[in-house]
C-alpha atoms as a PDB file:
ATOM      1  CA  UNK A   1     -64.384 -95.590-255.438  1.00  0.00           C
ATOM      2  CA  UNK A   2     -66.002 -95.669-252.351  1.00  0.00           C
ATOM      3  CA  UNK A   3     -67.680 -92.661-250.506  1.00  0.00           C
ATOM      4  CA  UNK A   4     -65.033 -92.731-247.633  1.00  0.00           C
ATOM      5  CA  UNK A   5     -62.049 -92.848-250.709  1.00  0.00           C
ATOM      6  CA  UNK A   6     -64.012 -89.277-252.000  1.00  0.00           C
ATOM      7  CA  UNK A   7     -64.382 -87.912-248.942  1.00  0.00           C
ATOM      8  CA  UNK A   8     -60.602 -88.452-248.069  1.00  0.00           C
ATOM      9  CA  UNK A   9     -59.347 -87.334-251.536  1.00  0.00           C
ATOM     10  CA  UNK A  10     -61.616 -84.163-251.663  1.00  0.00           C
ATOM     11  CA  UNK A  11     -60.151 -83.376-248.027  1.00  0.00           C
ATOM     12  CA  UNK A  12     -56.826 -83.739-248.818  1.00  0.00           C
ATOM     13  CA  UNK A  13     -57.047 -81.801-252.613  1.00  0.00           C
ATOM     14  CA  UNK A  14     -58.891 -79.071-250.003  1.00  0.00           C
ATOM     15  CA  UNK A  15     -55.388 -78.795-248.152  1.00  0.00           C
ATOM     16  CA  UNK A  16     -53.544 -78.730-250.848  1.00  0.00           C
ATOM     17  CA  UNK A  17     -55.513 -75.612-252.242  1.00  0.00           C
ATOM     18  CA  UNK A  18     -55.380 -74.302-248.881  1.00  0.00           C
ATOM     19  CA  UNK A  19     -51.842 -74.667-248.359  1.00  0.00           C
ATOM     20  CA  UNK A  20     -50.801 -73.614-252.069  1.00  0.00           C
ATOM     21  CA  UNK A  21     -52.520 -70.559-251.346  1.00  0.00           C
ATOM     22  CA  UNK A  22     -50.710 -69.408-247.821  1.00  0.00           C
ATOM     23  CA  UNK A  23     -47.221 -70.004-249.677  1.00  0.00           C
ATOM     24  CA  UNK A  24     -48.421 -67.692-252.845  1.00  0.00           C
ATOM     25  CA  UNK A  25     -49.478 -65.269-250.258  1.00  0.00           C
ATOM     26  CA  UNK A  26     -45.974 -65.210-248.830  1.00  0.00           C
ATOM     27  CA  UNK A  27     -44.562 -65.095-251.983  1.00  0.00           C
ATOM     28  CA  UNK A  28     -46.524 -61.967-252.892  1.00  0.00           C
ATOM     29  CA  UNK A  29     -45.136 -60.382-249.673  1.00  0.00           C
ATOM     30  CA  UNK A  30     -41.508 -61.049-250.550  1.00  0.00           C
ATOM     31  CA  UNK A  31     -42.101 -59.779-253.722  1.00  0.00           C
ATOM     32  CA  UNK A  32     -43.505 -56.475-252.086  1.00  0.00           C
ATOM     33  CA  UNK A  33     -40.575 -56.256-250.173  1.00  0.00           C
ATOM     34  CA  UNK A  34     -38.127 -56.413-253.058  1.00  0.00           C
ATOM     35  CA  UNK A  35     -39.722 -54.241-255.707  1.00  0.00           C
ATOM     36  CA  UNK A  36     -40.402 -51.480-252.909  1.00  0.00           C
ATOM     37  CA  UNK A  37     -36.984 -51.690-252.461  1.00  0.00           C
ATOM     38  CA  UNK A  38     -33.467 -53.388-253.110  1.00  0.00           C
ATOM     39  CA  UNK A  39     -32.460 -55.615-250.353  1.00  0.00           C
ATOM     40  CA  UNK A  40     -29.351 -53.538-249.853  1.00  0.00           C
ATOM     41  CA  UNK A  41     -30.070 -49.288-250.813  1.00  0.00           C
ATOM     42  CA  UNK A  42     -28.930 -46.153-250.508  1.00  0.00           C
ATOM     43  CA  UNK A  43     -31.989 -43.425-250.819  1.00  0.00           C
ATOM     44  CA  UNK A  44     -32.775 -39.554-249.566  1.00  0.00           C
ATOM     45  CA  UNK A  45     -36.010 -39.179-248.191  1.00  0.00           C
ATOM     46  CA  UNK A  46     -38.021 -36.438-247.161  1.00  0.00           C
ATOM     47  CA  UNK A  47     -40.645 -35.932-244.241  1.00  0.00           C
ATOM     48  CA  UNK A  48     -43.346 -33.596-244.070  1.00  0.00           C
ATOM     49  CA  UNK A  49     -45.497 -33.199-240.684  1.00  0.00           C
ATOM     50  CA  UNK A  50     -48.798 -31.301-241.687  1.00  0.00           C
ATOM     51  CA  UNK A  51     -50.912 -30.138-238.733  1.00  0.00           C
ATOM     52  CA  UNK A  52     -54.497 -29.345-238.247  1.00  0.00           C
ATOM     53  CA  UNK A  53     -53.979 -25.632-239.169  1.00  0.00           C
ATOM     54  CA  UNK A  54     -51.755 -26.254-242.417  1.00  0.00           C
ATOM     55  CA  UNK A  55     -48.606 -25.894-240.542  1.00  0.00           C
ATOM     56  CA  UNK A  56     -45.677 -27.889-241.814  1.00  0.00           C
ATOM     57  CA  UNK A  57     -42.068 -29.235-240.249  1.00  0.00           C
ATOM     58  CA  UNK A  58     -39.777 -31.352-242.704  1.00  0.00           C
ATOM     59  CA  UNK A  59     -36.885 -33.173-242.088  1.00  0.00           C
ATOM     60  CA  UNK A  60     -34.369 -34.495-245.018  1.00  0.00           C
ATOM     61  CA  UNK A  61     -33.280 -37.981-244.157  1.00  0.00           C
ATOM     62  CA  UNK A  62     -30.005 -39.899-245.790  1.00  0.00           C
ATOM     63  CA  UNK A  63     -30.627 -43.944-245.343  1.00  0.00           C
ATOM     64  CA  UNK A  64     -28.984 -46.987-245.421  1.00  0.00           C
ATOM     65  CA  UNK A  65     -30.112 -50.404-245.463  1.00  0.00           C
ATOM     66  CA  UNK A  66     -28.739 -53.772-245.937  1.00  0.00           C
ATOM     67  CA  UNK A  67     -29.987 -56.953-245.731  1.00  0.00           C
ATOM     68  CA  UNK A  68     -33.333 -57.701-244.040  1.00  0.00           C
ATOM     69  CA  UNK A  69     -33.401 -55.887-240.713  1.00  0.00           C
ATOM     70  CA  UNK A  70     -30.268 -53.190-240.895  1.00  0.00           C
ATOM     71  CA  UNK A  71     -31.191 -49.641-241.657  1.00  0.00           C
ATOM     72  CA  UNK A  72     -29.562 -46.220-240.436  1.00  0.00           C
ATOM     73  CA  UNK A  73     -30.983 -42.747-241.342  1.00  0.00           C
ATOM     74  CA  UNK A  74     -29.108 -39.525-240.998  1.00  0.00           C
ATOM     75  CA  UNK A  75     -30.596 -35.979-240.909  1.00  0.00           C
ATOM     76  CA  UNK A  76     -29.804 -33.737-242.838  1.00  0.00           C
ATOM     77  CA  UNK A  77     -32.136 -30.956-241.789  1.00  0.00           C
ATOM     78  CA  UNK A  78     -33.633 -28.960-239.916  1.00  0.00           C
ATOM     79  CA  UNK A  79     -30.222 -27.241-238.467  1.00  0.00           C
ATOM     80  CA  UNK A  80     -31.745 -28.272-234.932  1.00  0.00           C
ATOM     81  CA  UNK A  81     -31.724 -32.254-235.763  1.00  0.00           C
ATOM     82  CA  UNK A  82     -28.404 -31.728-238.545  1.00  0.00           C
ATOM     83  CA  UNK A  83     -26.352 -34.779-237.653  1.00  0.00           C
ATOM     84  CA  UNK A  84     -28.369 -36.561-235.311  1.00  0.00           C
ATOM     85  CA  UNK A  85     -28.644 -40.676-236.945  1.00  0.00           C
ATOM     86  CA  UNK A  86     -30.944 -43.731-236.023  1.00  0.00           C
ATOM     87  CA  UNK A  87     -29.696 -47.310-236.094  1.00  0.00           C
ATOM     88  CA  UNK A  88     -31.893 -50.510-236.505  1.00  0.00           C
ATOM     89  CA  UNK A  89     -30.996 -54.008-235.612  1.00  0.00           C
ATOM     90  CA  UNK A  90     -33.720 -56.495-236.103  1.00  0.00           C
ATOM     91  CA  UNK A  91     -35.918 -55.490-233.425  1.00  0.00           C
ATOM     92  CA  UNK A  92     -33.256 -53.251-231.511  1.00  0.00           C
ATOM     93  CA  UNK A  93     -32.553 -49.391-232.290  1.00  0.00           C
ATOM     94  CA  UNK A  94     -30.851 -46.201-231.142  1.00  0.00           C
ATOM     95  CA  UNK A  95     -30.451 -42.700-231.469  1.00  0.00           C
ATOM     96  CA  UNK A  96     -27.374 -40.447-232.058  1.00  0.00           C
ATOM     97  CA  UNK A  97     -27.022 -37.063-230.728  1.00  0.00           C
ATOM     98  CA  UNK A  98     -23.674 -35.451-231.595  1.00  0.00           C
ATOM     99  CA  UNK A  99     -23.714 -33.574-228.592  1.00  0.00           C
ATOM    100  CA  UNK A 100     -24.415 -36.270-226.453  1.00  0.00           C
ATOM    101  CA  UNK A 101     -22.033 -38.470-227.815  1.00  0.00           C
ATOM    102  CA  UNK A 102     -23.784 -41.799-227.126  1.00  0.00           C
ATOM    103  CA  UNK A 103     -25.871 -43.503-228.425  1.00  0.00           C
ATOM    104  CA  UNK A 104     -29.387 -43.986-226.412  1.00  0.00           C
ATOM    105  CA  UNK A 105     -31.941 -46.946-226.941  1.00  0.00           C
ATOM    106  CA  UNK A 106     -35.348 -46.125-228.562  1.00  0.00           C
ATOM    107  CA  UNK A 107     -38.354 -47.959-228.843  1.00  0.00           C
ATOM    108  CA  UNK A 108     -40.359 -48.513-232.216  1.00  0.00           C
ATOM    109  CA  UNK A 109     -43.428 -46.828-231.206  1.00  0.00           C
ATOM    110  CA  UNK A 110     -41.866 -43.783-230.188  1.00  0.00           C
ATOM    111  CA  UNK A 111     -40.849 -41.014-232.683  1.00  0.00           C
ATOM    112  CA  UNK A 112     -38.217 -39.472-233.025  1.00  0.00           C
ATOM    113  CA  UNK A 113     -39.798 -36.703-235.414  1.00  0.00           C
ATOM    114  CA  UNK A 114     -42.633 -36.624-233.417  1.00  0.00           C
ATOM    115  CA  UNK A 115     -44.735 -36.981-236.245  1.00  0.00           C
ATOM    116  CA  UNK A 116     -47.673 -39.767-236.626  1.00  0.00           C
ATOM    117  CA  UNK A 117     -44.822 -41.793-238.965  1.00  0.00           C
ATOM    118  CA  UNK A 118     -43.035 -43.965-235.716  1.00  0.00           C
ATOM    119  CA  UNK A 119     -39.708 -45.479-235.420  1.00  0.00           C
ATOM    120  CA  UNK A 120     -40.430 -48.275-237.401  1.00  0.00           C
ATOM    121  CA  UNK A 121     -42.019 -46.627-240.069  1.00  0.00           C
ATOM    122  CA  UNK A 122     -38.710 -44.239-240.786  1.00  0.00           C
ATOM    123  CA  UNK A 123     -36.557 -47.431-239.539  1.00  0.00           C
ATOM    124  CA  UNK A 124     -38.967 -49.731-241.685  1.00  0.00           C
ATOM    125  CA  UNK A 125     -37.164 -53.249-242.384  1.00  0.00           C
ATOM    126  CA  UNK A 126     -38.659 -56.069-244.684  1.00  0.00           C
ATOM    127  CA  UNK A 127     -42.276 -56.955-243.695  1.00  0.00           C
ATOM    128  CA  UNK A 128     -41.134 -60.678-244.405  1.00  0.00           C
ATOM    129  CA  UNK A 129     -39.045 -59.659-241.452  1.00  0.00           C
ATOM    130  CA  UNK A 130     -41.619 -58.971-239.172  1.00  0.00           C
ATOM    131  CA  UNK A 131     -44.927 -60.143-240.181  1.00  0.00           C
ATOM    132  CA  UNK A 132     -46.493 -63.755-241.038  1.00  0.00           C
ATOM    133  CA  UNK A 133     -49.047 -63.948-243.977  1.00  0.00           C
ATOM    134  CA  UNK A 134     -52.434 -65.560-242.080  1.00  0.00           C
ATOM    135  CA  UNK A 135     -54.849 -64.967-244.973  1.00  0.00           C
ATOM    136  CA  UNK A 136     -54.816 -64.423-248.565  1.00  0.00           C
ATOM    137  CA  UNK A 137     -57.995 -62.654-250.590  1.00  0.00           C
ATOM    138  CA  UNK A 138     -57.890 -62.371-253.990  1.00  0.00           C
ATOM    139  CA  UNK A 139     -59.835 -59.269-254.605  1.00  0.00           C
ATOM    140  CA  UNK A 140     -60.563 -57.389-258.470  1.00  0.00           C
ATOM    141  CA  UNK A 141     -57.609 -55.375-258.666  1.00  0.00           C
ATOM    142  CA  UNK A 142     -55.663 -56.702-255.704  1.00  0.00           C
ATOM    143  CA  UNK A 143     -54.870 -59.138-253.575  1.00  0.00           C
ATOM    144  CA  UNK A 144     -55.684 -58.767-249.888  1.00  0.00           C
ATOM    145  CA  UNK A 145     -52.588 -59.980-247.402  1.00  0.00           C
ATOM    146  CA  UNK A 146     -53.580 -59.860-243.914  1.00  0.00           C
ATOM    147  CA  UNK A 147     -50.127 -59.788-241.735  1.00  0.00           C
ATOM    148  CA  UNK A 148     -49.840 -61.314-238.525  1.00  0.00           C
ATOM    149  CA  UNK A 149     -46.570 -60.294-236.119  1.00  0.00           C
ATOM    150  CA  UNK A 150     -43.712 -63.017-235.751  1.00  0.00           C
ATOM    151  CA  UNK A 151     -42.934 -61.295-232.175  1.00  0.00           C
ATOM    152  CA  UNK A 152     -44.919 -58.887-229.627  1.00  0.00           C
ATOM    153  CA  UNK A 153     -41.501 -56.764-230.596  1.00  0.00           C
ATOM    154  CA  UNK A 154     -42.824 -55.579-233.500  1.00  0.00           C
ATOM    155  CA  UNK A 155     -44.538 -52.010-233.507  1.00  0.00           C
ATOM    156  CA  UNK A 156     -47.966 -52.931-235.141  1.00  0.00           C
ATOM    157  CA  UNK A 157     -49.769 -56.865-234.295  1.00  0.00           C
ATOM    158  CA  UNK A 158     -51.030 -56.717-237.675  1.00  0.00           C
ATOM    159  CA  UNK A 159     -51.862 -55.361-240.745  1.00  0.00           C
ATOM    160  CA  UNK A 160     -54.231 -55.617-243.842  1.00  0.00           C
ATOM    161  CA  UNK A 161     -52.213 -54.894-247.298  1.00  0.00           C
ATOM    162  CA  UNK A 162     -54.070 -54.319-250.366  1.00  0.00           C
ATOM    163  CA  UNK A 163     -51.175 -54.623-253.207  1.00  0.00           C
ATOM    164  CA  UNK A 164     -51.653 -54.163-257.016  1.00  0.00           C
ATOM    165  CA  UNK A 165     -52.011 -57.090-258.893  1.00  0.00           C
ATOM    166  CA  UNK A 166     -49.883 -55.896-261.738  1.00  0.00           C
ATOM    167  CA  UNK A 167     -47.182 -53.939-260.283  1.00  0.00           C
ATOM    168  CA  UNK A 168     -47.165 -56.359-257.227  1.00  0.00           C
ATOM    169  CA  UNK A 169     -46.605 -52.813-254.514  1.00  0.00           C
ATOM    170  CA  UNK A 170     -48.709 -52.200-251.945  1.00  0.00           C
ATOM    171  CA  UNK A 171     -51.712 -48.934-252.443  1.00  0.00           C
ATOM    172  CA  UNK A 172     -52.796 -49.239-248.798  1.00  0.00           C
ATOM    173  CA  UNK A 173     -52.141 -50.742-245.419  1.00  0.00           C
ATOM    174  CA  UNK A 174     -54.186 -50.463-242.539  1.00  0.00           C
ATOM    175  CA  UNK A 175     -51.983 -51.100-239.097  1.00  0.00           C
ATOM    176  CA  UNK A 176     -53.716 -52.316-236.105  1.00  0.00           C
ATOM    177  CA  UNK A 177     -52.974 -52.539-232.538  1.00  0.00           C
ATOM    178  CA  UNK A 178     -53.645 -56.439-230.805  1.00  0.00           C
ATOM    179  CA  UNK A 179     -56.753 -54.944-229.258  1.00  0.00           C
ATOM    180  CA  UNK A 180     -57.911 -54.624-232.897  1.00  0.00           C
ATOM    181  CA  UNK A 181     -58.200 -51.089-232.769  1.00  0.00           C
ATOM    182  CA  UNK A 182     -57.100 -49.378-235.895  1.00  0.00           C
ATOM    183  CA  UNK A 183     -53.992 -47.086-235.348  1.00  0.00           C
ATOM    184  CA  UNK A 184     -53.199 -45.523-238.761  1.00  0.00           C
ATOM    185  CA  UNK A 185     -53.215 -46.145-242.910  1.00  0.00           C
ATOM    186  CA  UNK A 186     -50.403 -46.000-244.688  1.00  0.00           C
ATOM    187  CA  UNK A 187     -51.233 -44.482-248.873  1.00  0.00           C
ATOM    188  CA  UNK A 188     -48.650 -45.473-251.135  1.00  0.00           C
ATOM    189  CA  UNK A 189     -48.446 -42.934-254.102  1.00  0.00           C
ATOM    190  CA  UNK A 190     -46.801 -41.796-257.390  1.00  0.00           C
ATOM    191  CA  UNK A 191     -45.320 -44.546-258.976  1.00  0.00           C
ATOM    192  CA  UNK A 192     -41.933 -43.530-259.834  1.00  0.00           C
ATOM    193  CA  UNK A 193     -38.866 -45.133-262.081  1.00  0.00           C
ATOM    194  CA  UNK A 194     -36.012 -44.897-260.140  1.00  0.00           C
ATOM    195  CA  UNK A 195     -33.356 -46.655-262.803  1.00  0.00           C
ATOM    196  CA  UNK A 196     -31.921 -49.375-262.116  1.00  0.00           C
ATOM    197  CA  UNK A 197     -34.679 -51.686-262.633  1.00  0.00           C
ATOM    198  CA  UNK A 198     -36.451 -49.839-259.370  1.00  0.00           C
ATOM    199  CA  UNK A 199     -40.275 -48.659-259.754  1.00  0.00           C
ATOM    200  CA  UNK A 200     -42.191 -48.087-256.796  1.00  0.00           C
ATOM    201  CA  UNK A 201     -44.232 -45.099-254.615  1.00  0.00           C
ATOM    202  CA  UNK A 202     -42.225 -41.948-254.328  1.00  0.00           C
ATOM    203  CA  UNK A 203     -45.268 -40.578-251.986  1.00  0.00           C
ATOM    204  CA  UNK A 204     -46.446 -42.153-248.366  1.00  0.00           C
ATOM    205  CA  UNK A 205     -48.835 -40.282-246.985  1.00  0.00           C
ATOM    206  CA  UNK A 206     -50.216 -41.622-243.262  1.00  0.00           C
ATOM    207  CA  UNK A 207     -53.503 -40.988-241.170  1.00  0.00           C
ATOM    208  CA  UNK A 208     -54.151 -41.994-237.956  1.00  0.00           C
ATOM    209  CA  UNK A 209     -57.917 -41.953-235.809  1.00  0.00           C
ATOM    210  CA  UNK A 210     -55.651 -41.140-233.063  1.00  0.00           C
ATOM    211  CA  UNK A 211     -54.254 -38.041-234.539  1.00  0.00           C
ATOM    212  CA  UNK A 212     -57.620 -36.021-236.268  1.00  0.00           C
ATOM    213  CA  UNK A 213     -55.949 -33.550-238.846  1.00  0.00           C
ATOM    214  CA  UNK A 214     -53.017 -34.341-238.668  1.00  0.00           C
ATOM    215  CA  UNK A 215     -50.699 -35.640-241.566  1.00  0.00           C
ATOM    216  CA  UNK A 216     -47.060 -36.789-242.337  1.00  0.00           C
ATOM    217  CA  UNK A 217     -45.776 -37.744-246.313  1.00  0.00           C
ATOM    218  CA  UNK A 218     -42.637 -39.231-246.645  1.00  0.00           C
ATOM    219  CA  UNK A 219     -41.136 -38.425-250.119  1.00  0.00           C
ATOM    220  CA  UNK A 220     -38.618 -40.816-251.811  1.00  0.00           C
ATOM    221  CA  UNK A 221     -35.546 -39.766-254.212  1.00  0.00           C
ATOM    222  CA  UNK A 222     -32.308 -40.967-255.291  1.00  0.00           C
ATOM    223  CA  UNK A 223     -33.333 -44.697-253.875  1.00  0.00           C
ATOM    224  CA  UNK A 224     -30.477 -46.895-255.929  1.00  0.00           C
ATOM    225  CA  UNK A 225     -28.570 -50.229-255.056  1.00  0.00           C
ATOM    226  CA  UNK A 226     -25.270 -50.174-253.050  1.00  0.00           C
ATOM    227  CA  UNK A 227     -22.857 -52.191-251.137  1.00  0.00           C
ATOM    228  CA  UNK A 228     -22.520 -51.859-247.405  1.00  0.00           C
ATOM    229  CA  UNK A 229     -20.003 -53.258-244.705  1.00  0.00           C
ATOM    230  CA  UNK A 230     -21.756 -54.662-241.958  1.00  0.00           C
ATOM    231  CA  UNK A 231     -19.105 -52.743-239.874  1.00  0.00           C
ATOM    232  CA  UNK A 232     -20.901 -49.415-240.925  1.00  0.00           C
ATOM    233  CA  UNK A 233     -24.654 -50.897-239.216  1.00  0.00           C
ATOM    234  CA  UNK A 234     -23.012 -50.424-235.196  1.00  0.00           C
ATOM    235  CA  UNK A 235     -23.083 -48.134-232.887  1.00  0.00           C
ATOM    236  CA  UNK A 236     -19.460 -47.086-233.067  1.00  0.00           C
ATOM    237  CA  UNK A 237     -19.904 -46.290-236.818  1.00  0.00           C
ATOM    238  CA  UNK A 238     -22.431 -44.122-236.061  1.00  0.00           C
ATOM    239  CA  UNK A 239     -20.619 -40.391-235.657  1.00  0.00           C
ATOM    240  CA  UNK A 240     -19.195 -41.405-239.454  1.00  0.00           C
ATOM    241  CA  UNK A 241     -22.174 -41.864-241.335  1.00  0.00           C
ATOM    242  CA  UNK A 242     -22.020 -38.334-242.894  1.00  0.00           C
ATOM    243  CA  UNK A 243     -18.764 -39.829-244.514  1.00  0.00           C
ATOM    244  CA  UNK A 244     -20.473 -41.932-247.137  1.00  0.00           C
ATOM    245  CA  UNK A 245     -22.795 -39.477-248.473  1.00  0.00           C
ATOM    246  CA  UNK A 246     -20.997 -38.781-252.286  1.00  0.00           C
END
């Protein structure tokens, strides 16, 4: 075998390796996606804004989500957001306010709790939705997925995902904006059984640079399969989401 034949043969079994390990780092990120969470769920969740001087507002969200990139979430409390309901579409969502009576658009960086979680962290929809995997590390206890944006839509350009190698959930991301700046981390917490074949973090607890001392934990409970017309993910659905809470 001549030193041209190696050469050509040790390139190519090079891009094999480094192609077999981009596809394994996608399948770890699908993976993610469905053991944090059935495709299609129903699931109560709870969010707590903690500021600098130990104050605390909470908010009691019902949610629905189906498919990739469909998710609604009604409140439930405080009296003063009771009723109000968010809608996302892929890259597209609204808000509902009863006494408004329309539906308005809303962006994914803005929130509508006001708390460091955004939009698309209470409207979250399947990373393999959003995000590319550009790198893979495999790391002692975890593999390292760094996450590159399909679209300039989406609220964060990318992240870095540490996920257990065992459980195959993610402990910690780290969001960034495109100017690489660091915006906030994301803690995943308190593995939970759920039934139903469903074990993931009841506890997210997020920190931004942007926001010194402050804090917001999203708490998950009765997160369970269901089946969902598509009919009930539009806008004219909207004022009758309080009608499939059982």
């Amino acid at each position: 075998m001549t030193i041209r034949t190696l050469l050509l043969t040790g390139l190519l079994t090079f891009g094999v390796a480094v192609q077999a390990v981009a596809l394994d780092g996608t399948k770890i990120l699908e993976k993610v996606d469905r053991n944090l969470e059935p495709e299609t769920y129903e699931a109560y969740r709870q969010l707590i804004d903690v500021q600098p001087d130990g104050s605390k507002k909470e908010y009691v969200l019902y949610t629905l989500k189906k498919g990739r990139d469909k998710v609604i979430a009604l409140f439930l409390s405080p009296p003063s957001d009771k009723g109000r309901v968010t809608l996302r579409l892929g890259d597209n969502m609204w808000l509902y306010i009863p006494d408004v009576g329309k539906p308005v658009r809303i962006t994914s960086l803005q929130s509508v709790t006001g708390s460091i979680f955004n939009n698309a962290d209470i409207l979250r929809i399947d990373y393999t939705a959003e995000y590319n995997v550009a790198a893979t590390e495999e790391q002692a206890d975890a593999y390292l997925l760094s996450l590159k944006a399909k679209t300039n839509e989406v609220a964060y350009d990318s992240l870095k995902m540490w996920v257990d190698k065992k459980a195959l959930l993610p402990t910690t991301i780290e969001a960034y904006a495109a100017s690489g700046m660091l915006l906030k981390t994301l803690h995943f917490k308190s593995v939970k059984d759920f039934g139903g074949g469903i074990k993931r973090p009841a506890t997210l607890e997020t920190d931004s640079p942007l926001y010194k001392g402050y804090k917001s934990v999203m708490l998950w409970s009765g997160l369970k399969k269901g089946t969902f017309s598509d009919s009930i993910f539009t806008l004219n659905y909207l004022p009758r989401i309080q009608e499939l809470r059982k």
